[in-house]
Protein backbone atom coordinates (compact mmCIF):
# COMPACT_ATOMS: atom_id res chain seq x y z
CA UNK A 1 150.56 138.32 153.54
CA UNK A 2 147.37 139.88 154.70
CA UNK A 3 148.00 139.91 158.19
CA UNK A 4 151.16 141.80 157.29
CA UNK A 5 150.06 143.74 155.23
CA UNK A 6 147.10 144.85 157.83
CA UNK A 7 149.46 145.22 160.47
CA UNK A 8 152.04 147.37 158.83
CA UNK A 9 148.84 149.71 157.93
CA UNK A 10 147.80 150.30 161.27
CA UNK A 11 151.47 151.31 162.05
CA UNK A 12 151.20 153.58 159.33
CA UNK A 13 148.47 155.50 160.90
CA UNK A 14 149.97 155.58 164.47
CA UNK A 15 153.41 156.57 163.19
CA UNK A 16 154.04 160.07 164.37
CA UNK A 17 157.19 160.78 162.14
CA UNK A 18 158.83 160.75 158.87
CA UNK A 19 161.51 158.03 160.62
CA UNK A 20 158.74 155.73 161.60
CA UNK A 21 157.06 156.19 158.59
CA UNK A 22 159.92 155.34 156.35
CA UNK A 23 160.49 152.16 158.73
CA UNK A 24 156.98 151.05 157.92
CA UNK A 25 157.64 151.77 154.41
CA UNK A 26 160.97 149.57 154.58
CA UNK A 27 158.58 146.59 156.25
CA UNK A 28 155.97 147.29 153.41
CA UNK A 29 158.08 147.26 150.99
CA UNK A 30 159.70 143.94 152.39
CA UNK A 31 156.33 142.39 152.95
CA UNK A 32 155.75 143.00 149.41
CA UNK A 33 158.49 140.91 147.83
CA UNK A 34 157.83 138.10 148.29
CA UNK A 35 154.86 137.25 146.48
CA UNK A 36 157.16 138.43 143.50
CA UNK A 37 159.68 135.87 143.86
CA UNK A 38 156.76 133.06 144.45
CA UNK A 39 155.82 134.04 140.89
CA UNK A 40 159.37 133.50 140.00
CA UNK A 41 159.48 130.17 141.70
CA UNK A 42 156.19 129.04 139.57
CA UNK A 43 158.05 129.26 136.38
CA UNK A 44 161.65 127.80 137.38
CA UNK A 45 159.45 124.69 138.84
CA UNK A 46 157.30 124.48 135.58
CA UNK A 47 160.72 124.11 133.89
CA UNK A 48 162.35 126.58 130.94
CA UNK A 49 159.35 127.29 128.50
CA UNK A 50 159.46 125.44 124.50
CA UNK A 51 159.45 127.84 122.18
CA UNK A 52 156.88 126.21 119.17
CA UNK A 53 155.15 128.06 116.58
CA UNK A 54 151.74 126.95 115.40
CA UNK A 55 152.23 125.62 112.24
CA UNK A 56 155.14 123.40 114.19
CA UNK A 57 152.32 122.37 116.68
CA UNK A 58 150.12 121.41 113.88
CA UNK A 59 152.48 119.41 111.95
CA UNK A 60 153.28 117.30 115.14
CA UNK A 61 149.92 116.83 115.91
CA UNK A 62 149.12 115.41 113.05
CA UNK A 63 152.08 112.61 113.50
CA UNK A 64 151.03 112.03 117.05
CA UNK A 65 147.69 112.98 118.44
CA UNK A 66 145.73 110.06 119.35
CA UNK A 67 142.81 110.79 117.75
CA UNK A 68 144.47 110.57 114.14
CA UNK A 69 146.12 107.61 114.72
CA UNK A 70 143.42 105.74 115.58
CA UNK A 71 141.53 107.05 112.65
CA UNK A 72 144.63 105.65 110.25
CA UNK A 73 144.19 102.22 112.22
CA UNK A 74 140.50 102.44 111.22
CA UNK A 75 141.85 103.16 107.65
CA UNK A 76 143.81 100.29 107.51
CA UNK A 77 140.81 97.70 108.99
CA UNK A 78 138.50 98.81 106.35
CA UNK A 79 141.03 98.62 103.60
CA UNK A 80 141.25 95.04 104.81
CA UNK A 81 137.77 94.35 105.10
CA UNK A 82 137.25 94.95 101.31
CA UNK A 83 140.38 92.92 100.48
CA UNK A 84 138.29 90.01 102.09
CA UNK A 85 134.99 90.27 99.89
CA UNK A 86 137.52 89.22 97.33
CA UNK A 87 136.94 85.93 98.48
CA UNK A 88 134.41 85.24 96.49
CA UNK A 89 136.73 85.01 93.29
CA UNK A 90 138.36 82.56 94.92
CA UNK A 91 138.42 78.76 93.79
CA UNK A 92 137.77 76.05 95.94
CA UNK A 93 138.96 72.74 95.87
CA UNK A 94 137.08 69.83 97.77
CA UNK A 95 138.25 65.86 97.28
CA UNK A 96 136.36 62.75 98.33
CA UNK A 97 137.32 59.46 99.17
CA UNK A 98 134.59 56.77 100.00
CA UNK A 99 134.19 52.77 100.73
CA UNK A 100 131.82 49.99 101.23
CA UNK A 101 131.48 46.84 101.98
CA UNK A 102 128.50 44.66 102.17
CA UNK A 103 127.98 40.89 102.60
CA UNK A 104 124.86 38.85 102.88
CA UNK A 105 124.22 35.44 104.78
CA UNK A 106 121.08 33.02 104.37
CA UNK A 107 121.15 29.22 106.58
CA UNK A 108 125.13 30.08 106.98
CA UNK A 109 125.80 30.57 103.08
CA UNK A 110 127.15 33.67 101.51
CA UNK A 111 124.42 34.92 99.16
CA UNK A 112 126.30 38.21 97.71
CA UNK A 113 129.69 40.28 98.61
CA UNK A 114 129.29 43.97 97.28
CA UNK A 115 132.73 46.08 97.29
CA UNK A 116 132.66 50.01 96.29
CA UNK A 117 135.38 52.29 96.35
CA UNK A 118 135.30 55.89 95.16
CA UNK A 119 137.11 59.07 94.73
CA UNK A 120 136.03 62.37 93.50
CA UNK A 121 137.40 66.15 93.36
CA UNK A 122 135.94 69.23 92.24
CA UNK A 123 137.33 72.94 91.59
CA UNK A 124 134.73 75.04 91.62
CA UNK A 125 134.00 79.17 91.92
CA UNK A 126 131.23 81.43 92.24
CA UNK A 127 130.28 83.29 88.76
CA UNK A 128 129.53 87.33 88.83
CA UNK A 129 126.07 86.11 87.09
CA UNK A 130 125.94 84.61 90.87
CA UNK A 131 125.81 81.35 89.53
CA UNK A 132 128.12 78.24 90.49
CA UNK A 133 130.85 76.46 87.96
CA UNK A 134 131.78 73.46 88.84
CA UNK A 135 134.77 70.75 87.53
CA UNK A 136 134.37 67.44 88.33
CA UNK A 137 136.37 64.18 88.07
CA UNK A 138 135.63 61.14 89.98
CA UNK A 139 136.39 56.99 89.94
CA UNK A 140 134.56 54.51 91.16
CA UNK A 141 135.94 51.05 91.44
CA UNK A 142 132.82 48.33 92.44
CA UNK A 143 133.05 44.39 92.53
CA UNK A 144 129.84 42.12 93.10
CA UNK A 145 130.15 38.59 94.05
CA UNK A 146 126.97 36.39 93.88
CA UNK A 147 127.19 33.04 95.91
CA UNK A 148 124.24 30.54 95.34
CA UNK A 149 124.55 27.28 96.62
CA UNK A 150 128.21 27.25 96.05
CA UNK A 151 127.94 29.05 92.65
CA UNK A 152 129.51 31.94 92.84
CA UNK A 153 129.32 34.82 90.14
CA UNK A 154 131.63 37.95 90.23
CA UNK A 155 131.12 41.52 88.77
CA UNK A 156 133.97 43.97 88.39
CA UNK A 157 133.40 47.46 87.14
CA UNK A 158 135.42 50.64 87.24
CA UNK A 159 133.43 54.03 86.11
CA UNK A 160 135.28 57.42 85.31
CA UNK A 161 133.45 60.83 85.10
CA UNK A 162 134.67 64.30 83.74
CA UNK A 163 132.35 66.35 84.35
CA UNK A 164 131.51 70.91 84.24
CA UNK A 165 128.69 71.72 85.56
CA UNK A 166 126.79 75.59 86.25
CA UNK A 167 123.94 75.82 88.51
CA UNK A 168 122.83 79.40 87.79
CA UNK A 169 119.74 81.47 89.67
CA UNK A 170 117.49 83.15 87.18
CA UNK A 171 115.47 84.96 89.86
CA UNK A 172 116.41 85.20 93.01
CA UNK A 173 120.69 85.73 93.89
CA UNK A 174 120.67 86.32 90.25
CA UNK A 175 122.96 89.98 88.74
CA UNK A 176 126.68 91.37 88.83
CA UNK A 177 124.56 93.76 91.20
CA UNK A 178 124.38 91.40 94.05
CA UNK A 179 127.82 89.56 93.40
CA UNK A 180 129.50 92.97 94.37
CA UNK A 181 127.42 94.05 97.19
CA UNK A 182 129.97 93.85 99.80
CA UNK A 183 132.81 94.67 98.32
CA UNK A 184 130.64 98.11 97.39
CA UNK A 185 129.76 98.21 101.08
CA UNK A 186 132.81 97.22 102.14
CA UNK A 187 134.52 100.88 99.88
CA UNK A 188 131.46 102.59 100.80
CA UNK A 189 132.73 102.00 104.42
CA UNK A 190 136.26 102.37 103.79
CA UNK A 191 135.36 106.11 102.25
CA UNK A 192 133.29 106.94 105.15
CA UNK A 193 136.43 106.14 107.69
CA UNK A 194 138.49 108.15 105.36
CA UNK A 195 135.92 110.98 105.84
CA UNK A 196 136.03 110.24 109.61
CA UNK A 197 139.58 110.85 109.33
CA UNK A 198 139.76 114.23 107.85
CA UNK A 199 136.92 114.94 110.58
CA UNK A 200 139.24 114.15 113.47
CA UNK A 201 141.95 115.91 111.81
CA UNK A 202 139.60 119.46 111.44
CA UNK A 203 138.22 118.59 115.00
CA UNK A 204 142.47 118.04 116.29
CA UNK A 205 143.69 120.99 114.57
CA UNK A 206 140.55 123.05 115.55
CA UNK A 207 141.42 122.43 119.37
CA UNK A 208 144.77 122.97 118.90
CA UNK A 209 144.38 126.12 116.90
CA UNK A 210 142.14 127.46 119.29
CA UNK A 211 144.82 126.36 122.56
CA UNK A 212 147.07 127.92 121.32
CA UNK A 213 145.00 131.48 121.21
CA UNK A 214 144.76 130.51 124.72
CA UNK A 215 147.92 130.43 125.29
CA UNK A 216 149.11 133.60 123.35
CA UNK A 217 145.97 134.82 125.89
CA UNK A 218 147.34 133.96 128.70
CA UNK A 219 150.83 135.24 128.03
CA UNK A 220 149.41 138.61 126.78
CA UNK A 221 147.48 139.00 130.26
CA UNK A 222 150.98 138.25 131.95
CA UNK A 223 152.52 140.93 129.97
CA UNK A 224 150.10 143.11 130.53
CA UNK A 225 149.50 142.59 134.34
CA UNK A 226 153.58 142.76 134.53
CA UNK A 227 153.29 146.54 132.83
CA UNK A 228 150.37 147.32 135.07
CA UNK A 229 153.03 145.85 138.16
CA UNK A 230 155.68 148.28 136.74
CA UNK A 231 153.71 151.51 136.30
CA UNK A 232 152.40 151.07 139.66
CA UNK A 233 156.32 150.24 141.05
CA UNK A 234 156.84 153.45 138.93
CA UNK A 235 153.86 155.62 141.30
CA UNK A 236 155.58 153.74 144.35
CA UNK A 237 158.86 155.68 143.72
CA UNK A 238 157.45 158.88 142.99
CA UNK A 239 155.05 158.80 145.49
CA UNK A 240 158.03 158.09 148.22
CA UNK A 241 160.20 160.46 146.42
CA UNK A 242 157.59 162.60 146.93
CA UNK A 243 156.78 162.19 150.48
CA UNK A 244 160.39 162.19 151.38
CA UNK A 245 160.06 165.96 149.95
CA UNK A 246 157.23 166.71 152.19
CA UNK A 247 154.94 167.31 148.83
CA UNK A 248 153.12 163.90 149.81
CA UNK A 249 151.50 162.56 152.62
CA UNK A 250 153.15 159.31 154.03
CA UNK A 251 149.75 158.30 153.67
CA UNK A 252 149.57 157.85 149.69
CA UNK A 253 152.21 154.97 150.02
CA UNK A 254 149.69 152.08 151.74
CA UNK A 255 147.47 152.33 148.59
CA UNK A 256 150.24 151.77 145.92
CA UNK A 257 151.51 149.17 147.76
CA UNK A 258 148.55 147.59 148.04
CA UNK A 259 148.14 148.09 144.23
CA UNK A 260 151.47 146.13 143.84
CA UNK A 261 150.63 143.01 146.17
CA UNK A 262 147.46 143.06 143.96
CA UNK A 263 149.25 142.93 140.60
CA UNK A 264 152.16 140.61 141.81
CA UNK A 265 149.21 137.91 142.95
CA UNK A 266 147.71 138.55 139.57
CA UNK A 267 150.68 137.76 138.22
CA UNK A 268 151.08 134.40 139.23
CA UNK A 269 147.55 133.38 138.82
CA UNK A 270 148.41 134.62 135.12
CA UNK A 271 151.46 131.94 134.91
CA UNK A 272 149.55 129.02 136.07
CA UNK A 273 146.94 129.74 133.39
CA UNK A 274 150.23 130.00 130.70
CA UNK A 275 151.46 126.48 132.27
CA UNK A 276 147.88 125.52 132.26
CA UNK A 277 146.95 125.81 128.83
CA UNK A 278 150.40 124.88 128.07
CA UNK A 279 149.81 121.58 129.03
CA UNK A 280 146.73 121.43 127.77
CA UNK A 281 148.41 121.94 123.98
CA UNK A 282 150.37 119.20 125.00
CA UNK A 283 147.57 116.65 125.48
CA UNK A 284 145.57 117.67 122.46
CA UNK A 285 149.14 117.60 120.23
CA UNK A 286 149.90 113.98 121.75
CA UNK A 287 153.12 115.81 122.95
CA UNK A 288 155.43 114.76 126.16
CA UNK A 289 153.66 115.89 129.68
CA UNK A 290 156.54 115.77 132.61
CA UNK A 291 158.80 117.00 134.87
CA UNK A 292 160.82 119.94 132.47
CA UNK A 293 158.22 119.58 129.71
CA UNK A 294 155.46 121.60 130.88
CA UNK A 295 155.54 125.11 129.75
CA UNK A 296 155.59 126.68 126.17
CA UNK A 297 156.55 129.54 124.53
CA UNK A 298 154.46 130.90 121.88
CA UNK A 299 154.63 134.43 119.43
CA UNK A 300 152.12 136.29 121.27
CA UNK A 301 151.21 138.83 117.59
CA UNK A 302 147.89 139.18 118.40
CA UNK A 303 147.25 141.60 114.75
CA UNK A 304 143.90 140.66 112.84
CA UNK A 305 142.33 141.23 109.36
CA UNK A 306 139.43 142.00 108.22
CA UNK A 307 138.90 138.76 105.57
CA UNK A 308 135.28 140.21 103.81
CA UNK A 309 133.46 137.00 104.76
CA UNK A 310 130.11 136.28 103.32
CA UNK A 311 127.69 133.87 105.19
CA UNK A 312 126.17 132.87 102.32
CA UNK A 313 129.03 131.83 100.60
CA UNK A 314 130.47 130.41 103.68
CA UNK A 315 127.45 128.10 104.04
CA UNK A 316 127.92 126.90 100.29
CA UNK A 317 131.63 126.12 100.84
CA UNK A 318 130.93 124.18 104.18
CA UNK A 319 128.40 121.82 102.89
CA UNK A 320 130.45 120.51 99.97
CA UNK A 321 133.11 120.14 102.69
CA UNK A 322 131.27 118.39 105.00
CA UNK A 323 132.91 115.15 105.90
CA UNK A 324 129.91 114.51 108.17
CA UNK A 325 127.55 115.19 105.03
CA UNK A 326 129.86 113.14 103.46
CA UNK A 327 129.32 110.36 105.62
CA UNK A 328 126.03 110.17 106.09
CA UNK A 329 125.75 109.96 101.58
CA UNK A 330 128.23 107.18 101.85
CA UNK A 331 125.75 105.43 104.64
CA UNK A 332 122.46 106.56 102.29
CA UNK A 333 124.28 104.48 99.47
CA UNK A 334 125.20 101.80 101.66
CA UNK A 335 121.39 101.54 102.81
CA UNK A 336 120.47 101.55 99.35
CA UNK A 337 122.34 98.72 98.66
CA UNK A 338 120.76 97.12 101.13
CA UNK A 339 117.26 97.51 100.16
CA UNK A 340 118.38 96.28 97.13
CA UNK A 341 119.80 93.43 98.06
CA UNK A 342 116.78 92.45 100.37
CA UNK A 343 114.15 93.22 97.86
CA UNK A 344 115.76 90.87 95.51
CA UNK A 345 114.99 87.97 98.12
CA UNK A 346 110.72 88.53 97.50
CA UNK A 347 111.47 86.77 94.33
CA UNK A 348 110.76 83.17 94.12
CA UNK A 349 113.74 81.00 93.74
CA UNK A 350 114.51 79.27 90.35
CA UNK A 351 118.09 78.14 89.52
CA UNK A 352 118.73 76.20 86.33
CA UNK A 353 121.39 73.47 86.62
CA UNK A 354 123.35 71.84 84.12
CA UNK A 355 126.23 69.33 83.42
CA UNK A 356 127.89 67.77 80.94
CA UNK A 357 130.87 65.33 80.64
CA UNK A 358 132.38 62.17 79.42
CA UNK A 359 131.59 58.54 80.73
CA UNK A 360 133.98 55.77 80.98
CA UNK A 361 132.53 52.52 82.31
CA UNK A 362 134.46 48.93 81.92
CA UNK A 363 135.76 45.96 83.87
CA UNK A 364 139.01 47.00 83.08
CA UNK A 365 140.79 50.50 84.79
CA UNK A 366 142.67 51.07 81.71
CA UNK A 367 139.59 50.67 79.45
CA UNK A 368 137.61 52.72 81.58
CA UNK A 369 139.95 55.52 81.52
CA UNK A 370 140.59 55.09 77.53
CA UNK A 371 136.59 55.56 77.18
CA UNK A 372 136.95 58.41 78.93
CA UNK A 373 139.43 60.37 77.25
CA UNK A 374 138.05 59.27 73.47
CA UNK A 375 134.74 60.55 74.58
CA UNK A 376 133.03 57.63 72.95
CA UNK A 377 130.26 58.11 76.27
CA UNK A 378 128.63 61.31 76.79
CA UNK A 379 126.26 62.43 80.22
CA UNK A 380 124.10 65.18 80.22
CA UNK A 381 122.08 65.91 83.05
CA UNK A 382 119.74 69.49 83.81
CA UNK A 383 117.25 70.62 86.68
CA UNK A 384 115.08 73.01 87.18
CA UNK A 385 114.56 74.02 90.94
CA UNK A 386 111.90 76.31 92.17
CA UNK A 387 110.93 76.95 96.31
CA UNK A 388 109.09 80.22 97.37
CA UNK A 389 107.71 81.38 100.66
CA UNK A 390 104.61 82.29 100.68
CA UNK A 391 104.26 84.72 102.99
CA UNK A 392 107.45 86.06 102.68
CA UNK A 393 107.32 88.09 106.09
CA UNK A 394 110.45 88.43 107.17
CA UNK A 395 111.85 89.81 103.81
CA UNK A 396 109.19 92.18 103.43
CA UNK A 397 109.37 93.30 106.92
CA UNK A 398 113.17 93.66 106.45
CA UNK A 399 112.94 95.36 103.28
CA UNK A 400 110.72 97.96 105.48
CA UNK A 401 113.03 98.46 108.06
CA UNK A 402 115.99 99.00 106.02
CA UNK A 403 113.91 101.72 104.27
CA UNK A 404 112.88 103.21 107.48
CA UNK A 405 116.60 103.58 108.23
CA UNK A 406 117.81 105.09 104.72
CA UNK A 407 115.23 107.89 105.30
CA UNK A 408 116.26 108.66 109.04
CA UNK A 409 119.99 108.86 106.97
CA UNK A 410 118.07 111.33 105.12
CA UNK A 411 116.57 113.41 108.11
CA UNK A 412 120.06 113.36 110.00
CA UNK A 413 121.59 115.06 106.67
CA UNK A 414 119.29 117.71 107.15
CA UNK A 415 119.90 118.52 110.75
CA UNK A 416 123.28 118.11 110.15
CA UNK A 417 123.12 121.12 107.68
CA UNK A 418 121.23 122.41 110.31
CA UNK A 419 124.13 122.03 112.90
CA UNK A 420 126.54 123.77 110.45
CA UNK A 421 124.57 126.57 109.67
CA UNK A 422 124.06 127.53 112.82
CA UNK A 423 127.74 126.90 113.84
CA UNK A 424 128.45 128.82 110.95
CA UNK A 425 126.55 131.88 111.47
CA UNK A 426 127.70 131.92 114.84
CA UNK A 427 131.39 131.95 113.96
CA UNK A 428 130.49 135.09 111.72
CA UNK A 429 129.27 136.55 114.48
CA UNK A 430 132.06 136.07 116.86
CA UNK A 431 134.32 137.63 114.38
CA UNK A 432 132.11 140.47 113.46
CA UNK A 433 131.61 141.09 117.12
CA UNK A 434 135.12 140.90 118.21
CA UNK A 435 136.25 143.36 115.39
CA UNK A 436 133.97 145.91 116.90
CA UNK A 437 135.49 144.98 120.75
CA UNK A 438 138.50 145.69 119.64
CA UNK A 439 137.46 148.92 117.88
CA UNK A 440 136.24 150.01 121.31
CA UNK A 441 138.97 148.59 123.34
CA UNK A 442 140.90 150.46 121.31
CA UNK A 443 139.00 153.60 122.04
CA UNK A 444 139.33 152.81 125.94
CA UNK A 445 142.60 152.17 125.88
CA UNK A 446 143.45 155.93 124.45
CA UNK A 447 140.96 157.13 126.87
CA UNK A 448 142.38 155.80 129.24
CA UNK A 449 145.66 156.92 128.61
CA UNK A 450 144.39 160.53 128.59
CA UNK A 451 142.98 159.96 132.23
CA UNK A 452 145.92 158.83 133.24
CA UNK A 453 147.72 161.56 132.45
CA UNK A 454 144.64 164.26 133.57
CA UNK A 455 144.39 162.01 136.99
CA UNK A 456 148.54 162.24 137.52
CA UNK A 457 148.26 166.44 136.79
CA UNK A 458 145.83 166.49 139.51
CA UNK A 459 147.47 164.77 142.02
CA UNK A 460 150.61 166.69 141.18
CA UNK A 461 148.32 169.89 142.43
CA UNK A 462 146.76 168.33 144.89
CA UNK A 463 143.31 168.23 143.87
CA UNK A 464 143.62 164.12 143.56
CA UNK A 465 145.05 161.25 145.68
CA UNK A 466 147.32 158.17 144.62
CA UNK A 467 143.61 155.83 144.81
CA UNK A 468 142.41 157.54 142.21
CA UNK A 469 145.64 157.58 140.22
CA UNK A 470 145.81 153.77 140.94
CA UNK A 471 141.92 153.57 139.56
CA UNK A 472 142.75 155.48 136.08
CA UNK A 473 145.96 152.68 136.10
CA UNK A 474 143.61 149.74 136.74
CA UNK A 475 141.19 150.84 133.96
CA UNK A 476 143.87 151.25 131.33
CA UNK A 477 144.68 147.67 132.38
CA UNK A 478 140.89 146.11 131.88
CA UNK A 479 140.79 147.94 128.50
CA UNK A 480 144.22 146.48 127.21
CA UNK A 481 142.40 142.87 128.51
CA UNK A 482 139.71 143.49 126.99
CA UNK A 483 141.28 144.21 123.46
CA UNK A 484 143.53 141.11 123.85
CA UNK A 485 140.87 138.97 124.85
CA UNK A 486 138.72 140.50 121.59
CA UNK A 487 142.18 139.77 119.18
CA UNK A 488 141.77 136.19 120.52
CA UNK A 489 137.98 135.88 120.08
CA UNK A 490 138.71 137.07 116.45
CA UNK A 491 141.65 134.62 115.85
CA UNK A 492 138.99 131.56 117.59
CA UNK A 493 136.21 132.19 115.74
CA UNK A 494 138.03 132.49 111.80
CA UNK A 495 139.37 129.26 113.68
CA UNK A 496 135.88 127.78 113.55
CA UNK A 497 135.22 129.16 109.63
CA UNK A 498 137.69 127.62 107.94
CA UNK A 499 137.59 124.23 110.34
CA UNK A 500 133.74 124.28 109.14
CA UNK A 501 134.38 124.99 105.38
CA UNK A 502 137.76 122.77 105.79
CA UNK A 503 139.84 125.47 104.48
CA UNK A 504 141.88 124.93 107.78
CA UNK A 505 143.89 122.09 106.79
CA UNK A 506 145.48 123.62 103.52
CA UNK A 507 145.55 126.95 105.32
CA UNK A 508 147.97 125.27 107.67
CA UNK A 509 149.85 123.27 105.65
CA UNK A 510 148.38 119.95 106.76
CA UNK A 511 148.45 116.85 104.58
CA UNK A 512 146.69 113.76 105.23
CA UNK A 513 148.17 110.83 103.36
């Protein structure tokens, strides 16, 4: 196009008459269609344009982005992770069967035969106390032969047992407190991936929210550029209409057209940025990106309010809707638990054990058993178990480091607060700032306007050429950019308030199940 464009110029200045003049304009105006209908090509190859609202973007993002479902997945995982603490109300069950058999020899003579066979079972549990119950119920069937010089003696005897027993710490392992330790870990966790959830959701619908300015952006520039392109096809007819009259030089035509190449390249840089951030909504939405699914079509309203923010009561609202400050109290408790847990091991260990249960013991099973069950023998057995380190490093050292962590918890909750008051007041300022652009743009836009008009009257008499005409055009042009991208600024940064204070997923009618 530039080598066209160049040549058709330096025929403009040779041409000696109106005829050749007109011909260059013909090959100008030739030269300068096509970019037009590349534009048009850009948008028939990125397919017809979906037209989606925000609130329909929102709504499908939080069914299919990514980053949510993997944050339900997490959900689920620690919701099973406390279903297996439960394990320790579980009972276990644990049988036993044993035999022996011995047999002595002296000079080739059997001195004694010994035969034992056993079998036990327990059910047992762990208590909340963090002691141990036990039920036990074992048989033992033994027979001893004696052989002495071809005397032999036997000795039959079958012993039953029914026994409960509870081996219970009173130190160390001892308390309800350490029995549910991980389980309270284990929801301590679980609410902390919940909170992790409603942070990827803010974070999702934050990047959406602000794509989709971008998008109304980039349309808004495309509109505007395309009303720029027809004003200055407008000043390209009355210019030549003009000319043709003899009111004109020929030589007020290269400019315009040169203005309209300009536009018409702007044009369809503009469309690749709408097909660009386009797909860019896509990606964040977890929406379809492919051949015919490229392009959106979005409301491009661009109106603002004024919603009487205060900082201060921003800040309030943000850190009681932290999820991040949120987190970090569900790890501080966590850690506590810890420390807790740990500091109960620097106590010595003492557990008290004790068991009680019938006795049956005869030659006979069925006597045995009947002893047994008429309780007529009764065993009773206790301990008292104590072991301590004495040194007791690696507790006390581990007790140290777990503290050492809980307070960095602590320090990270204060930057953190940090973090979102200086996000915070930086949001404010975006918005205050961008409802003062626009309050300008504004101002240059009627300006602008007024030169127009004042630049056209001039030419009209003379006293002004089509560059300058083109120049007051451009600058009405930058000031309607400007004010769009100010609207969008605006829009981005209450984007960023309510994301920060959480406000934005009510605001858009996002629930998170």
């Amino acid at each position: 196009m530039r080598p066209v464009r160049a040549l058709v110029l330096c025929l403009l200045v040779a041409a000696p008459s109106v005829a050749n003049a007109d011909l260059v304009t013909r090959m100008l105006d030739d030269a300068s269609a096509s970019p037009n209908a590349t534009a048009d090509d850009l948008m028939a190859w990125a397919g017809t344009p979906q037209p989606i609202t925000l609130p329909e973007l929102l709504q499908f993002a939080v069914q299919q982005a990514p980053s949510l479902q993997n944050a339900k997945l997490d959900i689920a995982v620690a919701e099973a992770q406390i279903g297996e603490t439960w394990a320790r109300r579980d009972w276990h069950v644990s049988a036993q069967a044993t035999g022996t058999k011995t047999a002595g020899f002296f000079s080739g003579f059997s001195i004694n035969n010994e035969d034992i066979y056993g079998v036990t079972a327990d059910l047992s549990r762990v208590l909340p106390t963090g002691g141990t119950f036990d039920l036990h119920a074992g048989t033992q069937y033994s027979k001893y032969t004696i052989d002495v010089l071809g005397s032999a003696m036997d000795s039959t005897t079958w012993q039953d047992t029914l026994s409960a027993s509870l081996t219970q710490p009173l130190l160390k392992g001892r308390g309800q407190a350490l029995y549910d330790a991980t389980e309270k870990k284990a929801k301590l966790q679980r609410d902390a991936t919940v909170l992790a959830r409603r942070l990827a959701a803010i974070n999702t619908l934050e990047t959406i929210v602000s794509g989709y300015w971008d998008l109304v952006l980039a349309e808004r520039q495309v509109a505007i550029t395309e009303a720029s392109l027809d004003l200055a096809r407008e000043r390209l007819r009355v210019t030549e209409i003009e000319a043709k009259g003899g009111r004109t030089a020929q030589s007020e035509i290269p400019a315009v057209l040169q203005i309209i190449a300009t536009r018409q390249e702007d044009v369809l840089n503009g469309q690749l940025a709408v097909v660009d951030a386009s797909i860019a909504l896509r990606r964040a939405a977890g929406m379809p990106i492919g051949a015919g699914a490229l392009g959106f079509r979005v409301p491009t309203e661009l109106d603002a309010q004024d919603r009487g923010w205060k900082l201060a009561d921003l800040l309030e609202r943000a850190y009681a809707a932290s999820p991040e400050l949120a987190q970090l109290a569900k790890q501080d408790a966590s850690a506590t638990i810890d420390v807790e847990v740990t500091e109960n091991g620097l106590l010595p260990q003492l557990d008290a054990a004790v068991s009680i249960g019938p006795l049956g013991i005869d030659s006979s099973a069925s006597n045995a058993l009947k002893q047994l069950a008429e309780f007529k023998s009764i065993a009773i057995t206790g301990s008292l178990t104590f072991s301590r380190s004495i040194q007791q490093r690696d507790v006390k050292y581990r007790v140290t480091e777990l503290r050492t962590a809980r307070e960095k918890l602590r320090v990270n909750a204060f930057d953190v607060r940090a973090q979102y008051a200086q996000a915070m007041s930086r949001a404010v300022a975006q918005v205050e700032l961008a409802k003062r652009r626009v309050g300008l743009s504004q101002q240059a836009i009627d300006l602008a306007n007024q030169n127009i008009k004042i630049e056209t009257d001039r030419f009209n008499l003379g006293r002004s050429t089509n560059f300058d005409v083109l120049n007051r055009l451009e600058d009405l042009r930058q000031a309607e950019l400007r004010k769009a991208q100010a609207l969008v600024d605006w829009h981005k940064g209450e984007a960023l308030v309510v994301g920060l204070t959480g406000e934005i997923l009510p605001l858009y009618g996002v629930t998170l199940d």
